[in-house]
C-alpha atoms as a PDB file:
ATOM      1  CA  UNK A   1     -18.930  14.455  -7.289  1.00  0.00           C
ATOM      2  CA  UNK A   2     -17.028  11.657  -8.234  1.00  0.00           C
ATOM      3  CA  UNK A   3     -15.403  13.225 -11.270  1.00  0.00           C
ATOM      4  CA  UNK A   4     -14.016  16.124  -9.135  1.00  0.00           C
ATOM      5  CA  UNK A   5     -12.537  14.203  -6.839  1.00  0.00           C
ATOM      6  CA  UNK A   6     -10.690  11.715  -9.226  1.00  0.00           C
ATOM      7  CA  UNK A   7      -9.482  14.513 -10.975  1.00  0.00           C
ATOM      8  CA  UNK A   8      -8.203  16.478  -7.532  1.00  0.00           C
ATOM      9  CA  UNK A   9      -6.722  12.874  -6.997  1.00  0.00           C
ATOM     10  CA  UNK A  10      -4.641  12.538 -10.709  1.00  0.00           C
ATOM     11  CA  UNK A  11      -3.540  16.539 -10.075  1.00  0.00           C
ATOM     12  CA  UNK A  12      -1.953  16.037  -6.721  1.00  0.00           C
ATOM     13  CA  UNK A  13      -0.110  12.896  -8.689  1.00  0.00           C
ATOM     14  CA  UNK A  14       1.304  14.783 -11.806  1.00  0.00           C
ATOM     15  CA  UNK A  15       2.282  17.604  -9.202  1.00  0.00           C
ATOM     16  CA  UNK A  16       4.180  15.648  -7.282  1.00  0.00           C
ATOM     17  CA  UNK A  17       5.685  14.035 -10.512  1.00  0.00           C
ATOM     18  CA  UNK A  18       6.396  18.011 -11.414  1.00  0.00           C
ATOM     19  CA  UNK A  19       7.904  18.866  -8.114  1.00  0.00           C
ATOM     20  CA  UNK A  20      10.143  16.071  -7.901  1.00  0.00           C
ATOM     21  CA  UNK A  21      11.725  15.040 -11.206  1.00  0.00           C
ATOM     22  CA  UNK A  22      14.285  17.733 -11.371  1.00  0.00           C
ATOM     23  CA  UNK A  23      15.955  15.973  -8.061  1.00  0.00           C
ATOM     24  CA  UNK A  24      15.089  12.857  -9.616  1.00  0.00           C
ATOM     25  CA  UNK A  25      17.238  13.398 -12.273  1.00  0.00           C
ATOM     26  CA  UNK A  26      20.076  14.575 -10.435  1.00  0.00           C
ATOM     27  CA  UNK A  27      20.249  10.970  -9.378  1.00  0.00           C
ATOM     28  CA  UNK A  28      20.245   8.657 -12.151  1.00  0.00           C
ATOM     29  CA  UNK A  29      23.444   6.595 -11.217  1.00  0.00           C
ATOM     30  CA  UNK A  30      21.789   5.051  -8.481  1.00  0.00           C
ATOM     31  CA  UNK A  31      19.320   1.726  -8.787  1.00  0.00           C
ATOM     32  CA  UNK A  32      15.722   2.338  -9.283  1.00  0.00           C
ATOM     33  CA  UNK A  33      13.988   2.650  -6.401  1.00  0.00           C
ATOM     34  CA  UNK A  34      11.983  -0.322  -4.869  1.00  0.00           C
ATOM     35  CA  UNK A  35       8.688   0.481  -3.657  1.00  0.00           C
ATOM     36  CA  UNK A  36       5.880  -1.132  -1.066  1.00  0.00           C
ATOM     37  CA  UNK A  37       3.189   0.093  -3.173  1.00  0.00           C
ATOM     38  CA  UNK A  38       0.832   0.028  -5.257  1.00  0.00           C
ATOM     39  CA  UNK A  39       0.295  -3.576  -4.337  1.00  0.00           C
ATOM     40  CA  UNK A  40      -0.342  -5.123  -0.810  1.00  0.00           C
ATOM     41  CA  UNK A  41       2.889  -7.215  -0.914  1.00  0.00           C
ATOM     42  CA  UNK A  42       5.488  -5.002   0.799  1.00  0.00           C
ATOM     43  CA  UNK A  43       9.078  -5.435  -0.715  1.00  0.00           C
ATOM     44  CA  UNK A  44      11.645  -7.396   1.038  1.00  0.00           C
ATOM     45  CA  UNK A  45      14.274  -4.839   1.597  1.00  0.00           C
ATOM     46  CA  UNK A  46      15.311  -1.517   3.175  1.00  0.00           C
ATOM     47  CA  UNK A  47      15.501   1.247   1.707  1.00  0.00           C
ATOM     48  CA  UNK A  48      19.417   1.661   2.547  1.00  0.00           C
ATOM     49  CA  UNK A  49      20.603   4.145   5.397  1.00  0.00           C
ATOM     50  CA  UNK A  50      20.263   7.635   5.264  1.00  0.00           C
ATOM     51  CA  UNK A  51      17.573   7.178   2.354  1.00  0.00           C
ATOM     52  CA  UNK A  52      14.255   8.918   2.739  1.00  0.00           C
ATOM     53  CA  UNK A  53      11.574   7.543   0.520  1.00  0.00           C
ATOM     54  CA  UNK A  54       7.774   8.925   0.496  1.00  0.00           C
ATOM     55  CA  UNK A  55       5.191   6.657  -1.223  1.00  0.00           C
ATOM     56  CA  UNK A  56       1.647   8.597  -1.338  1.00  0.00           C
ATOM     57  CA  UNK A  57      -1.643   8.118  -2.937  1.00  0.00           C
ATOM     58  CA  UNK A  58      -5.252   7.889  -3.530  1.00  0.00           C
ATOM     59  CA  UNK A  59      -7.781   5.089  -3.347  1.00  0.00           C
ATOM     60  CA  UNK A  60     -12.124   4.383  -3.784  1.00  0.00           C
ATOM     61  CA  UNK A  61     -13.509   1.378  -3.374  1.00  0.00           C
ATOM     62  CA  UNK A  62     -17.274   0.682  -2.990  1.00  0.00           C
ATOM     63  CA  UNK A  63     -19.393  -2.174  -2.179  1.00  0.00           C
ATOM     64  CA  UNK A  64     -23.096  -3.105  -2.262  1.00  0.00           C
ATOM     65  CA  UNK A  65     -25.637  -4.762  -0.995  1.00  0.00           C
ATOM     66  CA  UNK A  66     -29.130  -5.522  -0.753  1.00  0.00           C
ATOM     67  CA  UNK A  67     -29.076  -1.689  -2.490  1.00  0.00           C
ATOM     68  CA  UNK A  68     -27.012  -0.306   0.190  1.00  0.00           C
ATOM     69  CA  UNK A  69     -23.880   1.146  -1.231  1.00  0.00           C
ATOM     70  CA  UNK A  70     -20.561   2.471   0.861  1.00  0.00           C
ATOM     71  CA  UNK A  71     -18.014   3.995  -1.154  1.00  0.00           C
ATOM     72  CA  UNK A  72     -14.566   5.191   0.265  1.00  0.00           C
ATOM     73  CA  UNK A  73     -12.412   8.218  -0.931  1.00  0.00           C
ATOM     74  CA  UNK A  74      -8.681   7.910   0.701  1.00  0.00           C
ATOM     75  CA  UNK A  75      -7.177  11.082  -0.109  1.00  0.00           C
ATOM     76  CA  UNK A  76      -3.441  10.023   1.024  1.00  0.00           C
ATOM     77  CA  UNK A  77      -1.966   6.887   1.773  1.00  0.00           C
ATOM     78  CA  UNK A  78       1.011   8.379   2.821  1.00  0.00           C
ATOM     79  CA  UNK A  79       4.150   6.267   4.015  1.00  0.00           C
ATOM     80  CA  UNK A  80       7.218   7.807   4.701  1.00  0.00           C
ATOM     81  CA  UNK A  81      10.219   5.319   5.051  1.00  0.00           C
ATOM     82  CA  UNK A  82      13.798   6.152   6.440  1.00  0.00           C
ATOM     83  CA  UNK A  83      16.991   3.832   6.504  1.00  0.00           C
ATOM     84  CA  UNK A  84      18.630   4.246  10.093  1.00  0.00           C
ATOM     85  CA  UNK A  85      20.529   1.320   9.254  1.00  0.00           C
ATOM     86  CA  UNK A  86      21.807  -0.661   5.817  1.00  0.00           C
ATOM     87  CA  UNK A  87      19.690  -3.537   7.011  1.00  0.00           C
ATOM     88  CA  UNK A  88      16.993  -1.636   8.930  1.00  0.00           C
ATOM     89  CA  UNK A  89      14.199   1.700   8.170  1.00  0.00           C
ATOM     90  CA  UNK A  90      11.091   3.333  10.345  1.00  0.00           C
ATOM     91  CA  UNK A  91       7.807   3.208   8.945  1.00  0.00           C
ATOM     92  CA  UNK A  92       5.297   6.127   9.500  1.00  0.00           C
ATOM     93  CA  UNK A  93       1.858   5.989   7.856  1.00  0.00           C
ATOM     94  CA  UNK A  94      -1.305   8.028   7.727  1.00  0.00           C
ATOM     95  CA  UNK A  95      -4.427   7.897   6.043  1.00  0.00           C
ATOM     96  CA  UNK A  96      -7.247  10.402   5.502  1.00  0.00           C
ATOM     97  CA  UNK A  97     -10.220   9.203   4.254  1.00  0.00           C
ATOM     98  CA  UNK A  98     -14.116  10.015   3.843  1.00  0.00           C
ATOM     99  CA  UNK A  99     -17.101   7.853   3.418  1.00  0.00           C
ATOM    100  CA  UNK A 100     -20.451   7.952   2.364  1.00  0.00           C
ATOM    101  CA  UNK A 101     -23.145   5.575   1.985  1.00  0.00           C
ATOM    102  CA  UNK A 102     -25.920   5.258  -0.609  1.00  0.00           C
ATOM    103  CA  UNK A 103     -29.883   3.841  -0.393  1.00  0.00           C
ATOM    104  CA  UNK A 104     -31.413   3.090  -4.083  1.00  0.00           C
ATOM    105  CA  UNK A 105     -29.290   5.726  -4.964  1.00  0.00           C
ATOM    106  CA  UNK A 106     -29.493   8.524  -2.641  1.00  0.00           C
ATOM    107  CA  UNK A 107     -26.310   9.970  -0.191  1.00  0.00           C
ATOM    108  CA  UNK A 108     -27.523   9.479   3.088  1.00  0.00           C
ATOM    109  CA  UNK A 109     -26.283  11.940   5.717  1.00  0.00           C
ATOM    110  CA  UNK A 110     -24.155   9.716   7.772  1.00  0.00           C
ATOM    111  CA  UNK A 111     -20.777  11.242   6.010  1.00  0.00           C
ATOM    112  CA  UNK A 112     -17.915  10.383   7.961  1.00  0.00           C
ATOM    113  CA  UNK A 113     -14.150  11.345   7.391  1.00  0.00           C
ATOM    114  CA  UNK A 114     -10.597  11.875   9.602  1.00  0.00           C
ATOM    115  CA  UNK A 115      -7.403  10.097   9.741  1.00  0.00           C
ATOM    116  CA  UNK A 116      -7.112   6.201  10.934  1.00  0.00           C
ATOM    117  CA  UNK A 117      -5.055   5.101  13.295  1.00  0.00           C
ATOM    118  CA  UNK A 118      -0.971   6.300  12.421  1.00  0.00           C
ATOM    119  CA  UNK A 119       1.159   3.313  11.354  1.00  0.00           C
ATOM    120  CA  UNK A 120       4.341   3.300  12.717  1.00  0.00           C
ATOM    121  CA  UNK A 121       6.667   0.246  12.672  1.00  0.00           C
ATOM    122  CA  UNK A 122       9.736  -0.613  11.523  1.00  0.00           C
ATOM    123  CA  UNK A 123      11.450  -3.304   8.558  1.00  0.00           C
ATOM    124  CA  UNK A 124      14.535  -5.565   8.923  1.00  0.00           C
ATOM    125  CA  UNK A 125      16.751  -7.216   6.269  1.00  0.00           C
ATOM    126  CA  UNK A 126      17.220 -11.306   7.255  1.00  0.00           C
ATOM    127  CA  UNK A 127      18.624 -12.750   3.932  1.00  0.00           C
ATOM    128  CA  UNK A 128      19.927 -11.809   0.860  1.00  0.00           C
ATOM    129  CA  UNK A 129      18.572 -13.993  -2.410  1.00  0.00           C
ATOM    130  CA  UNK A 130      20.789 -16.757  -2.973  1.00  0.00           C
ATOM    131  CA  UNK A 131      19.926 -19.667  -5.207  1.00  0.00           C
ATOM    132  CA  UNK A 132      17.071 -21.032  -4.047  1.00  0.00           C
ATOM    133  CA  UNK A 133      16.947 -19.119  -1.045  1.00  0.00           C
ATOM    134  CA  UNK A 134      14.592 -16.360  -1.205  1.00  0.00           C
ATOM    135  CA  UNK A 135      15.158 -12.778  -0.363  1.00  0.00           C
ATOM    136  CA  UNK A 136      14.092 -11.937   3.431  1.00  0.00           C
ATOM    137  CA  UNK A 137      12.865  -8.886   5.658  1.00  0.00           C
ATOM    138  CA  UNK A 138      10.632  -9.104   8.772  1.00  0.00           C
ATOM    139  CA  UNK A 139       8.307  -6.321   8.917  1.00  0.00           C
ATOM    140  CA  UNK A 140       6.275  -5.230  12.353  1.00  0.00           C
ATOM    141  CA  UNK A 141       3.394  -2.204  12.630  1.00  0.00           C
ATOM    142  CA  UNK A 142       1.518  -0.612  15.446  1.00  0.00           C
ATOM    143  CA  UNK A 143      -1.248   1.492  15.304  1.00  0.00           C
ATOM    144  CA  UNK A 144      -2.244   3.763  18.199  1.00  0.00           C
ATOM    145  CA  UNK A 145      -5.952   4.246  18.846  1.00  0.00           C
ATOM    146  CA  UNK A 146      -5.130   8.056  20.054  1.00  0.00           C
ATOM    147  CA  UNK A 147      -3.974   8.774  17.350  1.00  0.00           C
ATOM    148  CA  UNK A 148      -6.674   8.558  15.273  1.00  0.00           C
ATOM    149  CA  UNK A 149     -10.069  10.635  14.523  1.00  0.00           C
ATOM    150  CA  UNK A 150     -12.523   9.991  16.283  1.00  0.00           C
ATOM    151  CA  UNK A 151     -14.728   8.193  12.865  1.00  0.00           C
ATOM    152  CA  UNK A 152     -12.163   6.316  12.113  1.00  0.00           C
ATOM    153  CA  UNK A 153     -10.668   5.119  16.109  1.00  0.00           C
ATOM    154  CA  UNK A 154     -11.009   1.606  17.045  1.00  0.00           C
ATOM    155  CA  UNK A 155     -11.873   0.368  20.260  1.00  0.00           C
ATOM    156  CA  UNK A 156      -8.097  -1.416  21.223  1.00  0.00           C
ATOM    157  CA  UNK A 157      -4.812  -0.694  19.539  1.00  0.00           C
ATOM    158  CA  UNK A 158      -3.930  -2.952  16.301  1.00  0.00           C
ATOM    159  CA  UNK A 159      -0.781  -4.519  15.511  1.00  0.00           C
ATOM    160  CA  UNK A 160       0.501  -6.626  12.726  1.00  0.00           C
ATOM    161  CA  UNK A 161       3.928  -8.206  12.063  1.00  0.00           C
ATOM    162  CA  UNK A 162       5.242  -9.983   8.238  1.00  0.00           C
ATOM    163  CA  UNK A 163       7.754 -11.893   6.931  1.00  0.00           C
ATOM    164  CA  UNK A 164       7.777 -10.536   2.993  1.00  0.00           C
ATOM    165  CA  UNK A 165      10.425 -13.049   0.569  1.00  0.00           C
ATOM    166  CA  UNK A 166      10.891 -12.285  -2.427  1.00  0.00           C
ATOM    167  CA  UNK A 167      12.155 -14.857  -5.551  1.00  0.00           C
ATOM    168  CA  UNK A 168      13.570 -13.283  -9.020  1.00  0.00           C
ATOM    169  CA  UNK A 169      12.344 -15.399 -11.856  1.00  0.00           C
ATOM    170  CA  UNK A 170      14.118 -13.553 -15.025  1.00  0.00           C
ATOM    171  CA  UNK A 171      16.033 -10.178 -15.993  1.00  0.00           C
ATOM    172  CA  UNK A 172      12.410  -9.416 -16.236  1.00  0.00           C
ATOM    173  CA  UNK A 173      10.514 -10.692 -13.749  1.00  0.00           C
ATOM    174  CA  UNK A 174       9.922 -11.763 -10.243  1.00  0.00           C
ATOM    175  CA  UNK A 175       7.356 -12.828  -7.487  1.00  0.00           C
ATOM    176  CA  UNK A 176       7.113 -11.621  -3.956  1.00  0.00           C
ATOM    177  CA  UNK A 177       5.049 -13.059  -0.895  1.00  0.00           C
ATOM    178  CA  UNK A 178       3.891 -12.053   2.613  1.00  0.00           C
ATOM    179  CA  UNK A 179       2.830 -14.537   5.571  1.00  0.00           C
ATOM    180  CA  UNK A 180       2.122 -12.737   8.672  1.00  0.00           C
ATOM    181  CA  UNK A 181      -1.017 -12.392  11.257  1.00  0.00           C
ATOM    182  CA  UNK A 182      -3.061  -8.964  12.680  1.00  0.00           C
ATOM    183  CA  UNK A 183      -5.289  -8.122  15.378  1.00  0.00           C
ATOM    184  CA  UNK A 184      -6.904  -4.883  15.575  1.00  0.00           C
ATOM    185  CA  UNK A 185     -10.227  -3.422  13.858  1.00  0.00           C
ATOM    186  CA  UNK A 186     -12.158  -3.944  16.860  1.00  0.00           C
ATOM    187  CA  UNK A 187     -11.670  -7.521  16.532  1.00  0.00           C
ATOM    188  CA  UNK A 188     -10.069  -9.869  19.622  1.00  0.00           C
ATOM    189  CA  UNK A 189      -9.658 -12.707  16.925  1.00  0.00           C
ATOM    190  CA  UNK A 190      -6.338 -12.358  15.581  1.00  0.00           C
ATOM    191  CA  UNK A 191      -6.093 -13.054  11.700  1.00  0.00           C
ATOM    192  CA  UNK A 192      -3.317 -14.513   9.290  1.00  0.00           C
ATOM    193  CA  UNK A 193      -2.773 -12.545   6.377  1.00  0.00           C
ATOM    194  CA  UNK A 194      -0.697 -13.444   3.096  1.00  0.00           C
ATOM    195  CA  UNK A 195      -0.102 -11.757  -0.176  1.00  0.00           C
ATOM    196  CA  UNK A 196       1.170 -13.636  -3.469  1.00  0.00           C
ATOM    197  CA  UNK A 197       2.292 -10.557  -6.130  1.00  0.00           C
ATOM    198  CA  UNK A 198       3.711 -11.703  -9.784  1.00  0.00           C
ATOM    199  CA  UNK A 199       6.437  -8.297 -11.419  1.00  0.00           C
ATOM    200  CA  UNK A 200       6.831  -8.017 -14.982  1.00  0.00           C
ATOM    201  CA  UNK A 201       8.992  -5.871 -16.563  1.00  0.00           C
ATOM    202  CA  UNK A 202       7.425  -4.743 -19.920  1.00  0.00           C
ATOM    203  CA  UNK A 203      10.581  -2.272 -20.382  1.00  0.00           C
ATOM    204  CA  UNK A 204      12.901  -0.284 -18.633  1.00  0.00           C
ATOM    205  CA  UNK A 205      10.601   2.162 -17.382  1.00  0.00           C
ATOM    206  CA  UNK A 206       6.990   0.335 -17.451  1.00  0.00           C
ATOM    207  CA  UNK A 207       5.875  -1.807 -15.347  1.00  0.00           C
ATOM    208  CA  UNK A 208       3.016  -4.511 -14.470  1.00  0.00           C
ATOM    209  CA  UNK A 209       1.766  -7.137 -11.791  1.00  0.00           C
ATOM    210  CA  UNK A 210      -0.992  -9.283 -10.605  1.00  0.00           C
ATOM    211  CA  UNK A 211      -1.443  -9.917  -7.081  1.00  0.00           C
ATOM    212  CA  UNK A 212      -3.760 -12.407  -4.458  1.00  0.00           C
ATOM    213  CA  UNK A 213      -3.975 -11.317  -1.162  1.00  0.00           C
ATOM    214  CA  UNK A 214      -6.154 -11.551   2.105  1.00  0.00           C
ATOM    215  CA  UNK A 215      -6.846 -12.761   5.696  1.00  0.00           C
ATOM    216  CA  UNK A 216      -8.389 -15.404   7.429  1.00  0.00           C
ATOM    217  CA  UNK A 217      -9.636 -14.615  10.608  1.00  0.00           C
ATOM    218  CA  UNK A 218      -9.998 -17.231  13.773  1.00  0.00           C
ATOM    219  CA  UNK A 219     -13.658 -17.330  13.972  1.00  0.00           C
ATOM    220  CA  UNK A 220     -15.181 -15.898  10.433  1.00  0.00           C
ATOM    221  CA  UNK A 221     -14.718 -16.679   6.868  1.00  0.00           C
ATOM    222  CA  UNK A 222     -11.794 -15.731   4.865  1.00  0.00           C
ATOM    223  CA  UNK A 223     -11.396 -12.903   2.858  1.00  0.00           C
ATOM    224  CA  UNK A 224      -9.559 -13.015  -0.496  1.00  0.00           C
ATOM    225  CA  UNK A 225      -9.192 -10.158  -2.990  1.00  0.00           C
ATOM    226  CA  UNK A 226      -7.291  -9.470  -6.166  1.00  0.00           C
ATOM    227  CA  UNK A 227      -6.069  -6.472  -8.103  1.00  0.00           C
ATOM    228  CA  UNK A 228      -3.481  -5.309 -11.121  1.00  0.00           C
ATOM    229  CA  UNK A 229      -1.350  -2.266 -12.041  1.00  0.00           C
ATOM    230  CA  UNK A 230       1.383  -0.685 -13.645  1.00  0.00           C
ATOM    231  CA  UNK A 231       3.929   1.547 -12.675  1.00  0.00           C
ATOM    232  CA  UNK A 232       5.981   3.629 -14.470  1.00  0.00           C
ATOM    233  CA  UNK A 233       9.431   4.702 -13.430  1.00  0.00           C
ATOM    234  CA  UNK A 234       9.839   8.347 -14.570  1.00  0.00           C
ATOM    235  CA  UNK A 235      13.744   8.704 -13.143  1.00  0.00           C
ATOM    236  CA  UNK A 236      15.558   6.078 -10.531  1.00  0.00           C
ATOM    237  CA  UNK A 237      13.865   8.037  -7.775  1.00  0.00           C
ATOM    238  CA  UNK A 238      10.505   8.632  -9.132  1.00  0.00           C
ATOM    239  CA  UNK A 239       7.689   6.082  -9.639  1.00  0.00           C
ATOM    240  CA  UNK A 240       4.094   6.783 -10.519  1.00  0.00           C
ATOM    241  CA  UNK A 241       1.590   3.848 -10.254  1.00  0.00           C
ATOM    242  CA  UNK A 242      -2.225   2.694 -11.151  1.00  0.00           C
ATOM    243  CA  UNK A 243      -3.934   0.068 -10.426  1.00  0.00           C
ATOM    244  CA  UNK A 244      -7.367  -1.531  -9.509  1.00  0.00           C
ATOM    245  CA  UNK A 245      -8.899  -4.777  -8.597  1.00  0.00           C
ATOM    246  CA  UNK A 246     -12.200  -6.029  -6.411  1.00  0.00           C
ATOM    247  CA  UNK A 247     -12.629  -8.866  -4.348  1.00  0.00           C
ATOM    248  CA  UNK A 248     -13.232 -12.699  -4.605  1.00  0.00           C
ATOM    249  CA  UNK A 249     -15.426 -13.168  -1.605  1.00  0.00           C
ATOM    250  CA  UNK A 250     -18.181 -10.898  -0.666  1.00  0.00           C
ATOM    251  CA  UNK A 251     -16.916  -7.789  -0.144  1.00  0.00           C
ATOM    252  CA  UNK A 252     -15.387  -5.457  -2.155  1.00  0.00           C
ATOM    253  CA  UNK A 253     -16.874  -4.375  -5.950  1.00  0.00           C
ATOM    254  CA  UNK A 254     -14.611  -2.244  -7.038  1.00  0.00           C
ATOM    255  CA  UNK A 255     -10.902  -0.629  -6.224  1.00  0.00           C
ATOM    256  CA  UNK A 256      -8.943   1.624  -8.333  1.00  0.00           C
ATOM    257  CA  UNK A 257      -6.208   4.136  -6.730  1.00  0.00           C
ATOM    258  CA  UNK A 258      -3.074   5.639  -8.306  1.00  0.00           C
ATOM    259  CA  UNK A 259       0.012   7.340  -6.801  1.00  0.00           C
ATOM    260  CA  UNK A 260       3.258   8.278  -6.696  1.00  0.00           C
ATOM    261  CA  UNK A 261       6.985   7.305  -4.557  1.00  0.00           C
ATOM    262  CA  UNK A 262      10.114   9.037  -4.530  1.00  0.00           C
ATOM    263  CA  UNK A 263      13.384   9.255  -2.441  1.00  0.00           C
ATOM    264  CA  UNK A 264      15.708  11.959  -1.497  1.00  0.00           C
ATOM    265  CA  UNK A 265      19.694  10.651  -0.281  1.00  0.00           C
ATOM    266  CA  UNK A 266      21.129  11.894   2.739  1.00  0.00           C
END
C-alpha cells in the first residue's frame, strides 16, 4: 500500500516537471524563482506583480505509541501565489489528505480523508536587506472552518500571522527565520511559532538546507521538530524538492514529502 502510493506521489512530480519545463525554458533571463517550500520557513518576499507561482506536493508522516500507529498521506499541498502588487501577493492553499491508524500492526477501520480547512491570506514586503538589516515581509492566513471536509473541520476558524527575515551569509548561502503566533486546531490557547532554516548552495542548480521549527503553546509543552532537503532547480521557473525530517519532542517519527513549484509571467 505504501509503495503504490509513493510511487503515484513521485509520478504526479516528474509530470508536472514534464508539463512545465518547455515554458520554463522560455524564461531563462529571469532570476530563479524563490519558493516557500519544501521547508516551514516561508521566504521573505513577493513573488513580484502579475507573477503566478504554484508550489504543490506530497507528504507521510507517522507516529507511534504504546503500539498505536497513525500515519498520514497528503496527496497535495497545493499553494498558489499571485503578485497583485511589487510589494504584495494572495495566498490560496488546500490540502487533501487521508489517514489511517494501526494496532500491533493491523489497519483499523477508522480511515478518514477530505480537504482541511482552505488557507487564504496574503504576504507584504517591509524591508529590503541592507547591511545588517535583514530582509522583511509580514505574512497573515485564515482558514475557514466551512470550507473544509467534514474529517478534517475544526470546531472555530484558525488564523495565523508571521514576520519571515531573511539574512544572506555568502554567494552561496543564507539563513531565513519566522516569529509569529496561531490559534486554531480546536485549541482557544493561542501559540507562538518560529522557524530557523540554514540555504546552501551546492551549485547552480542543487540545492540543500537544515531547518528547526515549532510552537509553543500557552498552556502545554512545546513542540520542536527538525527536517532536511534538497531542491533542484530544473529552469528559473521550475524547482523540484525532497526532503524529510521527524521530531525532537514526542511526536512525530518520521516525515518525508517531495514536490514541485513553478511560475508562469503575466
Amino acid at each position: 500500500m505504501k509503495l503504490i502510493k509513493t510511487t503515484k506521489l513521485t509520478l504526479t512530480v516528474l509530470l508536472l516537471a514534464g508539463t512545465f519545463n518547455a515554458y520554463a525554458q522560455e524564461e531563462e533571463t529571469q532570476s530563479a524563482l524563490v519558493t516557500d517550500r519544501p521547508d516551514a520557513t516561508e521566504a521573505s518576499s513577493t513573488v513580484g506583480k502579475g507573477v503566478l507561482q504554484i508550489e504543490t506536493g506530497g507528504i507521510y508522516d507517522s507516529f507511534e505509541e504504546n503500539k498505536v500507529k497513525t500515519e498520514n498521506y497528503t496527496y497535495n499541498t497545493t499553494l498558489v501565489r499571485y503578485g497583485i502588487l511589487d510589494n504584495m501577493e494572495l495566498r490560496v492553499g488546500w490540502d487533501f489528505t487521508e489517514g489511517q491508524t494501526k494496532l500491533n500492526g493491523n489497519t483499523l477501520d477508522d480511515v478518514t480523508s477530505g480537504f482541511s480547512p482552505l488557507l487564504l491570506g496574503v504576504k507584504i514586503d517591509i524591508a529590503e536587506e541592507k547591511g545588517a538589516m535583514p530582509e522583511i515581509a509580514l505574512i497573515g492566513h485564515v482558514f475557514p472552518i466551512f470550507t473544509a471536509s467534514s474529517d478534517y473541520r475544526p470546531e472555530s476558524t484558525g488564523i495565523d500571522f508571521r514576520f519571515s527575515l531573511s539574512h544572506t551569509l555568502s554567494e552561496k548561502s543564507s539563513i531565513g527565520y519566522n516569529l509569529g503566533g496561531q490559534w486554531g486546531d480546536d485549541s482557544a490557547e493561542a501559540a507562538a511559532v518560529y522557524t530557523v532554516a540554514y540555504g546552501y548552495s551546492i551549485t547552480d542548480a542543487f540545492g540543500f538546507y537544515a531547518e528547526l521549527y515549532g510552537d509553543l503553546p500557552e498552556d502545554n509543552k512545546a513542540n520542536h521538530y527538525w527536517d532536511a532537503g534538497l531542491t533542484y532547480l530544473v529552469t528559473n521557473d521550475l524547482q523540484l524538492d525532497i526532503y524529510a525530517g521527524t521530531s525532537i519532542t514526542k511526536g512525530q517519527d518520521l516525515l518525508f514529502g517531495l514536490g514541485a513549484s513553478f511560475r508562469v509571467f503575466k
